[in-house]
Protein backbone atom coordinates (compact mmCIF):
# COMPACT_ATOMS: atom_id res chain seq x y z
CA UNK A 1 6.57 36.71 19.10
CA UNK A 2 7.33 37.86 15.55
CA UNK A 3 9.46 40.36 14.04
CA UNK A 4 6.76 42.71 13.05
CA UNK A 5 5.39 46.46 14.66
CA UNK A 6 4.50 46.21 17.64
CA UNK A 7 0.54 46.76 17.96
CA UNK A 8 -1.88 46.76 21.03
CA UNK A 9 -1.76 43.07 20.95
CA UNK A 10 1.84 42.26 21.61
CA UNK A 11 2.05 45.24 23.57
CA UNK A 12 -0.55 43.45 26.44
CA UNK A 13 1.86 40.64 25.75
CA UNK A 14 5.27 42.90 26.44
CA UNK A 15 3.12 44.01 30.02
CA UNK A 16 2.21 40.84 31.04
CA UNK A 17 5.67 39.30 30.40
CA UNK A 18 6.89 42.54 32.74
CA UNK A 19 4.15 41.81 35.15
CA UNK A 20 5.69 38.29 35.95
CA UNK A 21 9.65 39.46 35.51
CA UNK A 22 9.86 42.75 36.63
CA UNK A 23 7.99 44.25 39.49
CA UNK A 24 8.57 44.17 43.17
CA UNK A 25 12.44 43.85 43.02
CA UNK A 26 14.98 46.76 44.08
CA UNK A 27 16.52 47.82 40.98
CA UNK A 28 19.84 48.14 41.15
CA UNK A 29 21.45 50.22 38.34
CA UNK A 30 20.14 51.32 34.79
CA UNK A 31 22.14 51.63 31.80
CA UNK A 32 21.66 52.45 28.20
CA UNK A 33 23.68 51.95 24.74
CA UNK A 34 22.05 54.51 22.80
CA UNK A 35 20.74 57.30 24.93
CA UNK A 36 18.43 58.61 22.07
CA UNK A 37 15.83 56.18 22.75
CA UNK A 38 15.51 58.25 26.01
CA UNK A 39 13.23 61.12 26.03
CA UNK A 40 14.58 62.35 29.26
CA UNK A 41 18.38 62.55 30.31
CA UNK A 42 19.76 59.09 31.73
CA UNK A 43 20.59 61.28 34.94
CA UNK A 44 16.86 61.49 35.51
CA UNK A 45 15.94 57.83 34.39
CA UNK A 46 18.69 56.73 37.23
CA UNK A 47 17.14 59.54 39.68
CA UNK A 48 13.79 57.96 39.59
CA UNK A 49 14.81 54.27 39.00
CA UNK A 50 17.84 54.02 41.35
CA UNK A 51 16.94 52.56 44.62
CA UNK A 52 13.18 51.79 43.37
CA UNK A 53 10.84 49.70 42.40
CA UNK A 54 8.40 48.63 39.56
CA UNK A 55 5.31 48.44 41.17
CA UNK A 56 2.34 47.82 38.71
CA UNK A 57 1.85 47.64 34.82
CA UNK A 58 -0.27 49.44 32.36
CA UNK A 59 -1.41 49.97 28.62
CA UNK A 60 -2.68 52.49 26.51
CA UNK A 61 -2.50 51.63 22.76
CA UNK A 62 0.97 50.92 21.85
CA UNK A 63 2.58 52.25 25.34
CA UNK A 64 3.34 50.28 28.36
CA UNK A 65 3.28 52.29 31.35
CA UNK A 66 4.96 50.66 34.88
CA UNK A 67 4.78 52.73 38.01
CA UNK A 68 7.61 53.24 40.11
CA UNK A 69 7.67 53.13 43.91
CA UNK A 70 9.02 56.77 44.04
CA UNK A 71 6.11 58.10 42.41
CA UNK A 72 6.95 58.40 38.85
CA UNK A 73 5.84 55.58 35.73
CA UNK A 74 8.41 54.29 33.18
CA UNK A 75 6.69 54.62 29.89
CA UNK A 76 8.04 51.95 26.80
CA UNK A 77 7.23 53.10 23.14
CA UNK A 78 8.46 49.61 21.06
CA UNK A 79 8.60 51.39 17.55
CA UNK A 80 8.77 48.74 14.97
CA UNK A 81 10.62 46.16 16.21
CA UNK A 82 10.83 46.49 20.16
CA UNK A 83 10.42 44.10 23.05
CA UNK A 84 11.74 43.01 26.19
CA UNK A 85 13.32 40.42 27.36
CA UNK A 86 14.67 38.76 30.76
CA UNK A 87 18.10 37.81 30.98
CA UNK A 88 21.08 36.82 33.51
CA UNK A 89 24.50 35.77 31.78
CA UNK A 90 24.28 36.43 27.80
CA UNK A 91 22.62 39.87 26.82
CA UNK A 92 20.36 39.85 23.74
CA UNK A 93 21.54 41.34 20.67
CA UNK A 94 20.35 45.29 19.97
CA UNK A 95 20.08 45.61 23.80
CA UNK A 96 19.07 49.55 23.99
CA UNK A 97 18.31 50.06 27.69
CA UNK A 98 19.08 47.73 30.83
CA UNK A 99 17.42 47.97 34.52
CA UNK A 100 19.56 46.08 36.60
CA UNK A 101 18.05 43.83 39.56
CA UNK A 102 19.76 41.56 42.45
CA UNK A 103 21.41 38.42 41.69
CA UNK A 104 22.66 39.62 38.23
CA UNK A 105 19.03 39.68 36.67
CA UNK A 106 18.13 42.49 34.14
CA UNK A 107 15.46 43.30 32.19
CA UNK A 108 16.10 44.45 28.66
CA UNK A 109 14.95 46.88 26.15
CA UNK A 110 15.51 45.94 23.05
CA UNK A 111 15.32 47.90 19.72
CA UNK A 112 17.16 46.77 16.07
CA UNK A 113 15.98 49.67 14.47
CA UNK A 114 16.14 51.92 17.20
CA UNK A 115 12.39 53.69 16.50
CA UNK A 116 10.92 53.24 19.92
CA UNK A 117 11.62 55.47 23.11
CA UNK A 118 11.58 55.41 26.94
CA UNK A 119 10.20 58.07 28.47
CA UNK A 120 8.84 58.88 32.66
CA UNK A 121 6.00 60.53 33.36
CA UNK A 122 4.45 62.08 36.29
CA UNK A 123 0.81 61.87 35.38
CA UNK A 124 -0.34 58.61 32.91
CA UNK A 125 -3.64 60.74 31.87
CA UNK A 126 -1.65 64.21 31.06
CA UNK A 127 1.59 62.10 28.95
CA UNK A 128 -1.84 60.13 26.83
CA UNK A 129 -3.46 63.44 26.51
CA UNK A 130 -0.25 65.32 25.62
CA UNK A 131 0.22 62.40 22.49
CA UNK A 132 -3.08 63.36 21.23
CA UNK A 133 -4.15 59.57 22.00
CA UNK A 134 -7.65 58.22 21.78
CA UNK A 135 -9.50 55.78 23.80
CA UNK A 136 -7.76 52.21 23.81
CA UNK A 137 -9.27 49.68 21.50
CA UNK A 138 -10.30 47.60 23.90
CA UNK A 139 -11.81 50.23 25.93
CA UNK A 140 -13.88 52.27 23.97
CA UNK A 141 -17.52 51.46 23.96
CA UNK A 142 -19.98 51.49 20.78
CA UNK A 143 -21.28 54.54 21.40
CA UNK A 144 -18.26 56.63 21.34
CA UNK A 145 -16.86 54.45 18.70
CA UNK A 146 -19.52 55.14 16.44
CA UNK A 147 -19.55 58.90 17.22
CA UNK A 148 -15.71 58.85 16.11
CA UNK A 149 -16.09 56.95 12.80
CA UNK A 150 -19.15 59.24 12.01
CA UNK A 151 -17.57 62.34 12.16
CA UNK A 152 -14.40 60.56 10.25
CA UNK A 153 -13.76 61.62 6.81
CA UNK A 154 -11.44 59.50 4.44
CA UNK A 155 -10.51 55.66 3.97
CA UNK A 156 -11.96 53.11 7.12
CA UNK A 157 -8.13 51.31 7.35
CA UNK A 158 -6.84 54.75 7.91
CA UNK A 159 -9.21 55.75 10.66
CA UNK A 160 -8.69 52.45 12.52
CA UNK A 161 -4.99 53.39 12.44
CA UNK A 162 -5.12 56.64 13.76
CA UNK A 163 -4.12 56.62 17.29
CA UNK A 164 -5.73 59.91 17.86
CA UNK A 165 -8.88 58.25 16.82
CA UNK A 166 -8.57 55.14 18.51
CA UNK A 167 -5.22 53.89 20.30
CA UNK A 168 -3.54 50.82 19.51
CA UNK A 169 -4.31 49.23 16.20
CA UNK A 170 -1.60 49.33 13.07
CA UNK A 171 -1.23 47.86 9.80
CA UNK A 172 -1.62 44.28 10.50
CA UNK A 173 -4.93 44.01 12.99
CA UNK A 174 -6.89 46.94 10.92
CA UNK A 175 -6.60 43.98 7.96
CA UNK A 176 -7.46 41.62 10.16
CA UNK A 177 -10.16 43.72 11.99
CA UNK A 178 -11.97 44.44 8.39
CA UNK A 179 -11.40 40.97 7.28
CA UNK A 180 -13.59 39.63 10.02
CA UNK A 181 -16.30 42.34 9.47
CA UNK A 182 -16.52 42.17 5.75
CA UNK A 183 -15.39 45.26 4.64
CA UNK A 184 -13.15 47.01 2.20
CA UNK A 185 -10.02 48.62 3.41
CA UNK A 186 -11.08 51.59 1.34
CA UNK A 187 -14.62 51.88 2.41
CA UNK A 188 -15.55 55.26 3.43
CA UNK A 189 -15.48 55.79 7.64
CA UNK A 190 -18.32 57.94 7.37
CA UNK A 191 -21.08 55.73 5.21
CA UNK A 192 -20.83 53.13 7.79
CA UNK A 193 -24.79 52.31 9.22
CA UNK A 194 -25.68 51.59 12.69
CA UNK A 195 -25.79 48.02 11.58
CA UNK A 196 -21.72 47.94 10.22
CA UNK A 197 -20.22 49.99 12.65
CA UNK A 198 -21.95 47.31 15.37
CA UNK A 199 -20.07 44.61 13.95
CA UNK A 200 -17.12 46.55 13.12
CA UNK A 201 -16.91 47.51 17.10
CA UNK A 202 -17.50 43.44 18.00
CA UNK A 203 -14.82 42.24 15.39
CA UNK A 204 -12.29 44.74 16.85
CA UNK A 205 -12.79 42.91 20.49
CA UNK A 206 -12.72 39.64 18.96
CA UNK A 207 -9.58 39.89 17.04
CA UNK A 208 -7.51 42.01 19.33
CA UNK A 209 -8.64 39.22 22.41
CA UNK A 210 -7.84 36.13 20.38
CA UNK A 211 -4.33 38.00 19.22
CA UNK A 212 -4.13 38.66 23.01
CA UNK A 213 -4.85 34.96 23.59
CA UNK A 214 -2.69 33.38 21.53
CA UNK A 215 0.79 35.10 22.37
CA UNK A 216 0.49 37.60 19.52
CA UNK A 217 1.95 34.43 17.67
CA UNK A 218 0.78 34.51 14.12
CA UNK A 219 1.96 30.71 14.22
CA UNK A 220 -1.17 30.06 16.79
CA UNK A 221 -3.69 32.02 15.06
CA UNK A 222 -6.56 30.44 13.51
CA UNK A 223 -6.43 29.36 10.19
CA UNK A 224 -9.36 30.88 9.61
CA UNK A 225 -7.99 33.90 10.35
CA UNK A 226 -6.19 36.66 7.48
CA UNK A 227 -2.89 36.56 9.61
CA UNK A 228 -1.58 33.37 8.73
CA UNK A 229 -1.97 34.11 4.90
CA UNK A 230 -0.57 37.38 4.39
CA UNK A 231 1.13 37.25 1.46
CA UNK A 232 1.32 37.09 -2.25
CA UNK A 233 -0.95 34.26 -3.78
CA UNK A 234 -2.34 33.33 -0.81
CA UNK A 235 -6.03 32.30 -0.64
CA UNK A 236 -9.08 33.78 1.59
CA UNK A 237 -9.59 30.83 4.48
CA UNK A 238 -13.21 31.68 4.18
CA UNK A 239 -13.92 31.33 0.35
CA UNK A 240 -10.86 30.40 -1.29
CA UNK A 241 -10.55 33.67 -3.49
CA UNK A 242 -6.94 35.04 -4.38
CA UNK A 243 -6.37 37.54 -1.64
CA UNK A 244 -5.55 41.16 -3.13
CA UNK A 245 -3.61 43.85 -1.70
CA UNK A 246 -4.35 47.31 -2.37
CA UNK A 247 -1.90 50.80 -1.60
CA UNK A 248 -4.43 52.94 1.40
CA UNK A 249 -2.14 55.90 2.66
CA UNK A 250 0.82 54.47 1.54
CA UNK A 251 0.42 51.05 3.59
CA UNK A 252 -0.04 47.65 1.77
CA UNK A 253 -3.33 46.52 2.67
CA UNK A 254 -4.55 42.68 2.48
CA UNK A 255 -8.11 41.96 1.35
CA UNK A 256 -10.37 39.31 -0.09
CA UNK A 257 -12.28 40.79 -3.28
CA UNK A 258 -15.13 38.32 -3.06
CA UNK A 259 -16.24 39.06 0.73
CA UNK A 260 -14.92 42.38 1.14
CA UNK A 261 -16.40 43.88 -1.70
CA UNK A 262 -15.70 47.75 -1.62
């Protein structure tokens, strides 16, 4: 895993890492070092934890929900540099949040910067409708996805990265998403045809699956993939051009001039 934000990809990663270390065992205690990563009291975290169980895992965007046995979900926001991580003896450095198991194991939140939360929720669909969160990128069919993009007015990077237009995709896979279908970070969301926003839809699956696949590891990417070369003076794996970067809200956007021509 790298040190980057967290997007959908190494979020599946964080739940499938807590599906094999974390569910089905009593937990035993909870603790925290920095109780404003908690958006409810640590009396009620304990309340609902305490005694319980994690019983299931799920994802929408960047959050990873786990149900508890009492009735309740744990909810993990990972900010921009969050994960978690299984330990025993020697607790990782910028440990935020602990749930204690038997036999001294414990599962770990941790957070160097400090920007992600914990929350619990009663009711998954009201806490994604309550964030103002649209369909995850994985889920959303073409049909809707064209009907959002459409109606979207402004730059395309921006409206892949707008989790109330589609959840889970940041900086670094809406490069890599418009790398793959050819098109300029700047292009307009709106002028997209029937033909573009088809492939747009397919790369999306196709890059978010093989980030999924390979660990969120940029290390294990293809080389023919944008990841592996971000940064200055690289050259497009395709074509060879001098990759560019250009400024799109305020985020550094990678792009090759010769195949994503604006």
């Amino acid at each position: 895993m790298n040190d980057r934000l967290p997007e959908l990809p190494e979020v599946e990663v964080f739940k499938r890492y807590l599906s094999r270390t974390g569910l089905k065992k009593e937990i035993k205690g909870f603790s925290v070092d920095e109780e404003r990563i908690l958006k409810k009291s640590i009396s009620t975290f304990r309340r609902h934890l305490k005694g319980n169980k994690l019983t299931g895992t799920g994802r929408h965007g960047k959050y990873l929900f786990a149900p508890i046995s009492g009735g309740h979900e744990l909810v993990f926001h990972f900010g921009m540099t969050g994960y978690l991580a299984y330990f025993k003896e020697e607790e990782p450095e910028h440990s935020r949040a602990v749930i204690r198991f038997p036999q001294g194991r414990n599962l770990t939140y941790v957070s160097q910067r400090m920007l992600g939360h914990l929350d619990i929720t009663k009711d998954r669909e009201r806490f994604i409708a309550d964030k103002h969160l649209g369909p995850d990128a994985l889920d959303i069919g073409l049909g809707e996805f064209k009907e959002r993009l459409s109606n979207r007015r402004g730059h395309l990077k921006t409206a892949l990265m707008n989790q109330e237009l589609i959840a889970g995709i940041g900086n670094i896979y809406s490069d890599e998403i418009l790398f793959h279908a050819g098109l300029h970070p700047k292009t307009s969301a709106k002028k997209l045809d029937d033909t573009q926003i088809g492939i747009l839809h397919r790369k999306m699956r196709k890059v978010l699956d093989k980030a999924i696949e390979k660990h969120a590891d940029e290390n294990e990417m293809p080389e023919s993939y944008l990841l592996p070369h971000r940064s200055k003076g690289e050259e497009c794996p395709n074509d060879g051009s001098k990759l560019k970067t250009v400024k799109v809200n305020q985020r550094t956007a990678y792009y090759c001039p010769k195949h994503q021509k604006r």
